[in-house]
N, C-alpha and C. Protein backbone atom coordinates (compact mmCIF):
# COMPACT_ATOMS: atom_id res chain seq x y z
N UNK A 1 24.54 -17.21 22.50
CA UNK A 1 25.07 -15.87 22.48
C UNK A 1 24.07 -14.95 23.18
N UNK A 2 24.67 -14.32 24.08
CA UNK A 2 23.73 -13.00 25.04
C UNK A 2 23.90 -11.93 24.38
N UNK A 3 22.90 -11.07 24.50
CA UNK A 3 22.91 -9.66 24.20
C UNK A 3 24.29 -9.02 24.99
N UNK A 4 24.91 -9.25 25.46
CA UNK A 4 25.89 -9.17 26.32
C UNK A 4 27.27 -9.12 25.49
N UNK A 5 27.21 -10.58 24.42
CA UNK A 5 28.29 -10.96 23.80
C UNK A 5 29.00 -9.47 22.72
N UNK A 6 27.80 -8.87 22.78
CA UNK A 6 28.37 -7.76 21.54
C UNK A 6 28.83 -6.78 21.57
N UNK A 7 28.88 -6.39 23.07
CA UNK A 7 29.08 -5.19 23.75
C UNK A 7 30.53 -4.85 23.08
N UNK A 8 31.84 -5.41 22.99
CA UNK A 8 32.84 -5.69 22.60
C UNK A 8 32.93 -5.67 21.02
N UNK A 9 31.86 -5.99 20.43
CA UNK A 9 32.71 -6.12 18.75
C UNK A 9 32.28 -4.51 18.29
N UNK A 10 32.66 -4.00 16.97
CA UNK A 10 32.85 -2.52 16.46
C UNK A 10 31.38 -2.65 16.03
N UNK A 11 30.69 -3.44 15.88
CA UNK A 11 29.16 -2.77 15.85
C UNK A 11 28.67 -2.51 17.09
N UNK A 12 28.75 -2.42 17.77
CA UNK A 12 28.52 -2.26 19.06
C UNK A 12 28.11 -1.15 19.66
N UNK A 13 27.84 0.01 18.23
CA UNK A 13 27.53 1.59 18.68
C UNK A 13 26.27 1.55 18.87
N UNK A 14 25.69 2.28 19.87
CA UNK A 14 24.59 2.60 20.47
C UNK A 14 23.77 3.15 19.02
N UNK A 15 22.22 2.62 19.15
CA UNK A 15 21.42 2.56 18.28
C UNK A 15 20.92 3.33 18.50
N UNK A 16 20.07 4.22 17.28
CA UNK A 16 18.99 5.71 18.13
C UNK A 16 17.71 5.14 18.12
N UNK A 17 17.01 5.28 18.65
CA UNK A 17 15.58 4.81 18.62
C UNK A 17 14.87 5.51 17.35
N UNK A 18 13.96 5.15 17.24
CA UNK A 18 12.95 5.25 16.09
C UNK A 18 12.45 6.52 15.90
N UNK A 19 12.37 7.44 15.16
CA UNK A 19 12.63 8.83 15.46
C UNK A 19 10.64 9.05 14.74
N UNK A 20 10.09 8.27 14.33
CA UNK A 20 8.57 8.38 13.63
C UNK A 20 7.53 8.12 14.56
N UNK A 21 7.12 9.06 14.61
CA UNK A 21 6.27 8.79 16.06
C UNK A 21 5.08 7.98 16.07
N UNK A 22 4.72 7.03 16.91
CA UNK A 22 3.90 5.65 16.97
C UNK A 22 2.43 5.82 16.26
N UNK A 23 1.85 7.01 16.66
CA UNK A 23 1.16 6.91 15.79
C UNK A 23 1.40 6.96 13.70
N UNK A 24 2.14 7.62 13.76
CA UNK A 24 2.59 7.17 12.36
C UNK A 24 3.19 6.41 11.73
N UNK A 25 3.42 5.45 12.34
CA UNK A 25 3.84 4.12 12.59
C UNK A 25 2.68 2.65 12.31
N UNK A 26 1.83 3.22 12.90
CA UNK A 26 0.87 2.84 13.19
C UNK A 26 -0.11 2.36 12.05
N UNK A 27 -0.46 4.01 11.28
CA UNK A 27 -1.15 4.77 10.36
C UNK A 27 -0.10 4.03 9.44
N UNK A 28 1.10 3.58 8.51
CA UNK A 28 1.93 3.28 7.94
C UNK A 28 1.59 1.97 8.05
N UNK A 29 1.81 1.00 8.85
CA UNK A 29 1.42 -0.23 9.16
C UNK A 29 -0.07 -0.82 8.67
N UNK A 30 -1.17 0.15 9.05
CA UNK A 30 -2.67 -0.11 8.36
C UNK A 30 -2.51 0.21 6.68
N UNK A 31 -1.56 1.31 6.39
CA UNK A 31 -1.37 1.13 4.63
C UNK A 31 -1.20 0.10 4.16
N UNK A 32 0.08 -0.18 4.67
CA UNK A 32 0.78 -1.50 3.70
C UNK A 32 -0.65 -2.90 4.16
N UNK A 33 -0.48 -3.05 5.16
CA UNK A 33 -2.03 -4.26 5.57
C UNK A 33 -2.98 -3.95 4.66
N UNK A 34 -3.47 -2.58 4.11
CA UNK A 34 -4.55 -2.90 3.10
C UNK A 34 -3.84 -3.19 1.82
N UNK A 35 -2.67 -2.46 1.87
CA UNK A 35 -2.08 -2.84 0.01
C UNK A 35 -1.97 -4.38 -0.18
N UNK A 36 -1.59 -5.24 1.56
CA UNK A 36 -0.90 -6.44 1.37
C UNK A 36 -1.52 -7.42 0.86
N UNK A 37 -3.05 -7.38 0.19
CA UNK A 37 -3.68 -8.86 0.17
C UNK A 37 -3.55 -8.53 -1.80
N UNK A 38 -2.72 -9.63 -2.80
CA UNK A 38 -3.08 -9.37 -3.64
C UNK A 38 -4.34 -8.60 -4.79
N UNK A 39 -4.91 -9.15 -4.45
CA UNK A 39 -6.37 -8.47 -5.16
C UNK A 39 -6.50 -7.31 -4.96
N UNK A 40 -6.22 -6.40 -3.86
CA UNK A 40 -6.22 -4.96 -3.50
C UNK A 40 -4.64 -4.07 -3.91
N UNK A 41 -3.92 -5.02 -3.89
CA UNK A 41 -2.66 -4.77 -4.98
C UNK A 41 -3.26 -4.17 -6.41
N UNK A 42 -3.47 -5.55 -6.97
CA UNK A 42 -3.64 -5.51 -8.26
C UNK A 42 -5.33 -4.13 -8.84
N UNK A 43 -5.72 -4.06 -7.62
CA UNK A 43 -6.42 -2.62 -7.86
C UNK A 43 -5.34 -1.60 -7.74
N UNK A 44 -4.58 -1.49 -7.03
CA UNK A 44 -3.62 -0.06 -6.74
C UNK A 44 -3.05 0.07 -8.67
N UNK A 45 -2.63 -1.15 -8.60
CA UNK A 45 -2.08 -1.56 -10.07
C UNK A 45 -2.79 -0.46 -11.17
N UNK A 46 -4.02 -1.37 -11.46
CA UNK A 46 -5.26 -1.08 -12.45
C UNK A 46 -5.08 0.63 -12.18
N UNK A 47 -5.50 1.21 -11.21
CA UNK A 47 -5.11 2.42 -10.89
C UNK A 47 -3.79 3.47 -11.17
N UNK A 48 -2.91 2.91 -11.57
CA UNK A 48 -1.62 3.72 -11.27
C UNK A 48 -1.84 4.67 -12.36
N UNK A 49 -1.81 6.14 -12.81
CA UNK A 49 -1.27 6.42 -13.79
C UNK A 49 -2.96 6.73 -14.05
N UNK A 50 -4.28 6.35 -14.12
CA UNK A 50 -5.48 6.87 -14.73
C UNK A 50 -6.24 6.68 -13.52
N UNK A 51 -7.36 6.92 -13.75
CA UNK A 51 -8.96 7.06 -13.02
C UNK A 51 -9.64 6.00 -14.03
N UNK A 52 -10.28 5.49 -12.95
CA UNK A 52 -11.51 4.14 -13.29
C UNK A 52 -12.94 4.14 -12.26
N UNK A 53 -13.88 4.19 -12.81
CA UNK A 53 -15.13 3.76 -12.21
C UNK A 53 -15.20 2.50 -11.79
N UNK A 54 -15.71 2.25 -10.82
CA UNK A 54 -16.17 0.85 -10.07
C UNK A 54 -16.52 -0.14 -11.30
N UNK A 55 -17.09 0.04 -12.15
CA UNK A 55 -17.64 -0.85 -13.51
C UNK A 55 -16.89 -0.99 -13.97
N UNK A 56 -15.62 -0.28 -15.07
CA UNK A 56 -14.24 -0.30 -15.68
C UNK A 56 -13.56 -1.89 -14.47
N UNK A 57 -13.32 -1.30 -12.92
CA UNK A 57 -12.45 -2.46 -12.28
C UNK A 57 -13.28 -3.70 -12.29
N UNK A 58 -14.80 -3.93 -12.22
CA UNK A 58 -15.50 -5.37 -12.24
C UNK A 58 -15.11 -5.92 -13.68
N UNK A 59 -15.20 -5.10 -14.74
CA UNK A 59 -14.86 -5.93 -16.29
C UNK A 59 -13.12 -5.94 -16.51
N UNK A 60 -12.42 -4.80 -15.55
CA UNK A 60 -11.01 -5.32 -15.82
C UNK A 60 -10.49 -6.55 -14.54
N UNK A 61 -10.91 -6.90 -13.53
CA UNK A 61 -10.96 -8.13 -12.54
C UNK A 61 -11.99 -9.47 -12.75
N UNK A 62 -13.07 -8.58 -13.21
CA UNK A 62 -14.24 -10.33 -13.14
C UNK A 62 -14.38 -10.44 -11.59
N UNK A 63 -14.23 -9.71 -11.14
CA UNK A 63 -14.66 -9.66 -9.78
C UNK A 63 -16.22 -9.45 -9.47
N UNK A 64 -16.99 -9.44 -8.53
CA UNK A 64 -18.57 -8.71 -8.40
C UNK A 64 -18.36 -7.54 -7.94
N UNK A 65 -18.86 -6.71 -8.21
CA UNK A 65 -19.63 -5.17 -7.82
C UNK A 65 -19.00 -5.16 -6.24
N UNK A 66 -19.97 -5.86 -5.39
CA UNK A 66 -19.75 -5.77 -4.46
C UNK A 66 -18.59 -6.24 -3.60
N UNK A 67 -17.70 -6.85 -4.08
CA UNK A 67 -16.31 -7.60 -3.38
C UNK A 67 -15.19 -6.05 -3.97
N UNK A 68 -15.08 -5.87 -5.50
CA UNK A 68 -14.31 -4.26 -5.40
C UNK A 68 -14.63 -3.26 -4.73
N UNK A 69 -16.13 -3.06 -4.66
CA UNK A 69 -16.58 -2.06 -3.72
C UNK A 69 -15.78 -2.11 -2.15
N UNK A 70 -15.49 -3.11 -1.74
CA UNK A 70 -15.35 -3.24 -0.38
C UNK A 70 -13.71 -3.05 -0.33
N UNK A 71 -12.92 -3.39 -1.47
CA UNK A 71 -11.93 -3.30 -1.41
C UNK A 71 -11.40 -1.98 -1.56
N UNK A 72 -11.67 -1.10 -2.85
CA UNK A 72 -11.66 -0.06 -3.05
C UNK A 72 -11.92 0.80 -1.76
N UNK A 73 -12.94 0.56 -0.74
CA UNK A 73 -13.40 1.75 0.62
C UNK A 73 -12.07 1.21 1.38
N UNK A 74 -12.00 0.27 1.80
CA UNK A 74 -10.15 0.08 2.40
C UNK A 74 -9.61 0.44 2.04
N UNK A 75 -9.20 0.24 0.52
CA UNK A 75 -7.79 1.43 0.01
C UNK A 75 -7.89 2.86 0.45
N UNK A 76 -9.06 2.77 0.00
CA UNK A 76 -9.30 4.51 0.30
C UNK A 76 -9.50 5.15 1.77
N UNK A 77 -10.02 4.53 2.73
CA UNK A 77 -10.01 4.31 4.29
C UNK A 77 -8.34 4.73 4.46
N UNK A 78 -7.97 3.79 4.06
CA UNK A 78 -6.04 3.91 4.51
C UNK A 78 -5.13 4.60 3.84
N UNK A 79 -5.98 5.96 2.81
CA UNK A 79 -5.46 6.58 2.48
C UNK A 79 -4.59 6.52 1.12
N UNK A 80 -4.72 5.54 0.57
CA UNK A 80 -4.37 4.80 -0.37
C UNK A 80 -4.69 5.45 -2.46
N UNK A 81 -6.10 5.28 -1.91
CA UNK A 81 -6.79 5.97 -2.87
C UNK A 81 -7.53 7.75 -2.62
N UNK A 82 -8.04 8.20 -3.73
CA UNK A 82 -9.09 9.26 -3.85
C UNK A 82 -9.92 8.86 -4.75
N UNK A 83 -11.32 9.35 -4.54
CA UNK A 83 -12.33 9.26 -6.00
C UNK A 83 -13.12 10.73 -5.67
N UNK A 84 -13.88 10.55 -7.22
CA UNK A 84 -15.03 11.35 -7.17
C UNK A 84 -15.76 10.85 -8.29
N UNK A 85 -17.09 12.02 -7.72
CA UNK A 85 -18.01 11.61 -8.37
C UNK A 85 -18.51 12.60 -9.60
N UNK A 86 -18.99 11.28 -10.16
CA UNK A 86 -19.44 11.75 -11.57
C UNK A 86 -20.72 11.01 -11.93
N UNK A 87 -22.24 12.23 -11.67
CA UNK A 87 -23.28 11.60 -12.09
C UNK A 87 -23.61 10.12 -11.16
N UNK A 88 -23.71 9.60 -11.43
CA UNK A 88 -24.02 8.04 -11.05
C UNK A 88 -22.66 6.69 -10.55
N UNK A 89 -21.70 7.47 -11.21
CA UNK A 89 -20.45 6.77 -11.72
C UNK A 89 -19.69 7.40 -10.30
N UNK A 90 -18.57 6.62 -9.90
CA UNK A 90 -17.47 7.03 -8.60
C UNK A 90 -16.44 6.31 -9.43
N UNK A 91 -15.08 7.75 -10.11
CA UNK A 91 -14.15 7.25 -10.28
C UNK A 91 -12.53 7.18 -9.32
N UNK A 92 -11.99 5.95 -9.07
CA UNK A 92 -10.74 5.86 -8.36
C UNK A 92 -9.49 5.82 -8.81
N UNK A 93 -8.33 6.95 -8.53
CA UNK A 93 -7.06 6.85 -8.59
C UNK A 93 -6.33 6.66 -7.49
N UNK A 94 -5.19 6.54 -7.74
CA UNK A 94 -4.41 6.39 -6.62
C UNK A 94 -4.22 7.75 -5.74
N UNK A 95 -4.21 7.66 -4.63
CA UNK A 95 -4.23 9.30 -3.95
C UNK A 95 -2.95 10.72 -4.19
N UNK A 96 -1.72 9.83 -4.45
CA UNK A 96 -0.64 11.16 -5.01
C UNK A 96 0.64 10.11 -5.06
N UNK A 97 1.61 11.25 -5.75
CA UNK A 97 3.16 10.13 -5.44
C UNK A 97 3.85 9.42 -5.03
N UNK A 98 3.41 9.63 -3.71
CA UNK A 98 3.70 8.90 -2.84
C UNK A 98 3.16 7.20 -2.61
N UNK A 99 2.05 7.24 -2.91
CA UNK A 99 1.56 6.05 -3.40
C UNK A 99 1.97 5.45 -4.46
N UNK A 100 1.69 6.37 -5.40
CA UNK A 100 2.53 5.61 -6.91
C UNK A 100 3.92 5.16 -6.73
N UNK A 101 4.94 5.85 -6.04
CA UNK A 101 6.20 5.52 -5.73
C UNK A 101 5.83 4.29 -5.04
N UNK A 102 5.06 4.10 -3.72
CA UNK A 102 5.53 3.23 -3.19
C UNK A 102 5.35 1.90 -4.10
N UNK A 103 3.82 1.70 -4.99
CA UNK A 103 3.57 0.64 -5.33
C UNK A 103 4.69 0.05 -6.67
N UNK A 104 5.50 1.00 -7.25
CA UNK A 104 6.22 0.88 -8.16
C UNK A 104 7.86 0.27 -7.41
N UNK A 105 8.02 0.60 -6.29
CA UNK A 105 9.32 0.37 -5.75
C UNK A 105 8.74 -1.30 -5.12
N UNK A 106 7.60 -1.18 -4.67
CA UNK A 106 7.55 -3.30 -4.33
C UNK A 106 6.88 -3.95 -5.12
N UNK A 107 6.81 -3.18 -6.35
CA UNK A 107 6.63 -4.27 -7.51
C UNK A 107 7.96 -4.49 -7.74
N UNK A 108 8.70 -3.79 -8.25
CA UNK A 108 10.22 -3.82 -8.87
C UNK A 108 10.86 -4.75 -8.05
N UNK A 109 10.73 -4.48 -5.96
CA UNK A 109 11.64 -5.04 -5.52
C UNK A 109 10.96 -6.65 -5.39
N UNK A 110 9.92 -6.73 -5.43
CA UNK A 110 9.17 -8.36 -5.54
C UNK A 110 9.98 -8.74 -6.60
N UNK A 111 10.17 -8.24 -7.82
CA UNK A 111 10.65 -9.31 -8.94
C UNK A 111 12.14 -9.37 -8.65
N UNK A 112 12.38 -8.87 -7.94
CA UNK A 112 14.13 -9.00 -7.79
C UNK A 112 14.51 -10.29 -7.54
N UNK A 113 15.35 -11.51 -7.94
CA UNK A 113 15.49 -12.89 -6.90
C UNK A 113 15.44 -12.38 -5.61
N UNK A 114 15.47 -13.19 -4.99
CA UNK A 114 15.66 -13.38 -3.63
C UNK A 114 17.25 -13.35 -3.76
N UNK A 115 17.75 -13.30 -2.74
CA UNK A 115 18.93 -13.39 -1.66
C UNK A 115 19.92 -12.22 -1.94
C-alpha cells in the first residue's frame, strides 16, 4: 500500500501540522526522558502531594546519597521538580500541577490493560 492508496478513502482530509513549536517539543521530550527511567518515577511518586529532604528519599528508597542526588538535579534540570533550602537540609517537591497531573494520569493509564 502507497501513501497514494488513501488519497480516495473519507480519511483522507488533509492533516494540520503540529501547531507546538519545536522547541517546546523538544523541552517536553527532555521531561518525560527524565521522568522515564523508573527510579526517577518513583521519586516524582515519593514527592507528589509533600516536600522531602534528600535524607527522608535515601531511607524511603535505600538508595545512596549520592545516586538520589543525581537523580533529583535531573528532575529538577527538566523542570520537573523545585526545592529549597533549609539550614543544611534541601527539601524537594514536585514543581506545580502540572506535574502532579501529569504523573497521576501515567500512573492510572500504565495500570490500565493493554489493548
Amino acid at each position: 500500500m502507497s501513501p497514494d492508496d488513501c488519497l480516495d478513502l473519507p480519511h483522507a482530509a488533509p492533516v494540520a501540522p503540529p501547531t507546538v513549536a519545536v522547541t517546546v517539543r523538544e523541552r517536553a521530550a527532555r521531561m518525560l526522558s527524565a521522568a522515564g527511567e523508573p527510579s526517577r518515577l518513583a521519586l516524582l511518586e515519593l514527592l507528589d502531594g509533600r516536600e522531602l529532604c534528600v535524607s527522608d528519599l535515601v531511607a524511603l528508597t535505600g538508595d545512596p546519597m549520592p545516586t538520589i542526588s543525581q537523580r533529583l538535579r535531573l528532575l529538577k534540570t527538566e523542570g520537573l521538580l523545585r526545592s529549597r533550602r533549609d539550614g543544611k537540609h534541601v527539601f524537594y517537591t514536585l514543581a506545580d500541577a502540572h506535574v502532579r497531573e501529569l504523573l497521576t494520569n501515567i500512573l492510572h493509564h500504565a495500570a490500565e490493560p493493554l489493548g
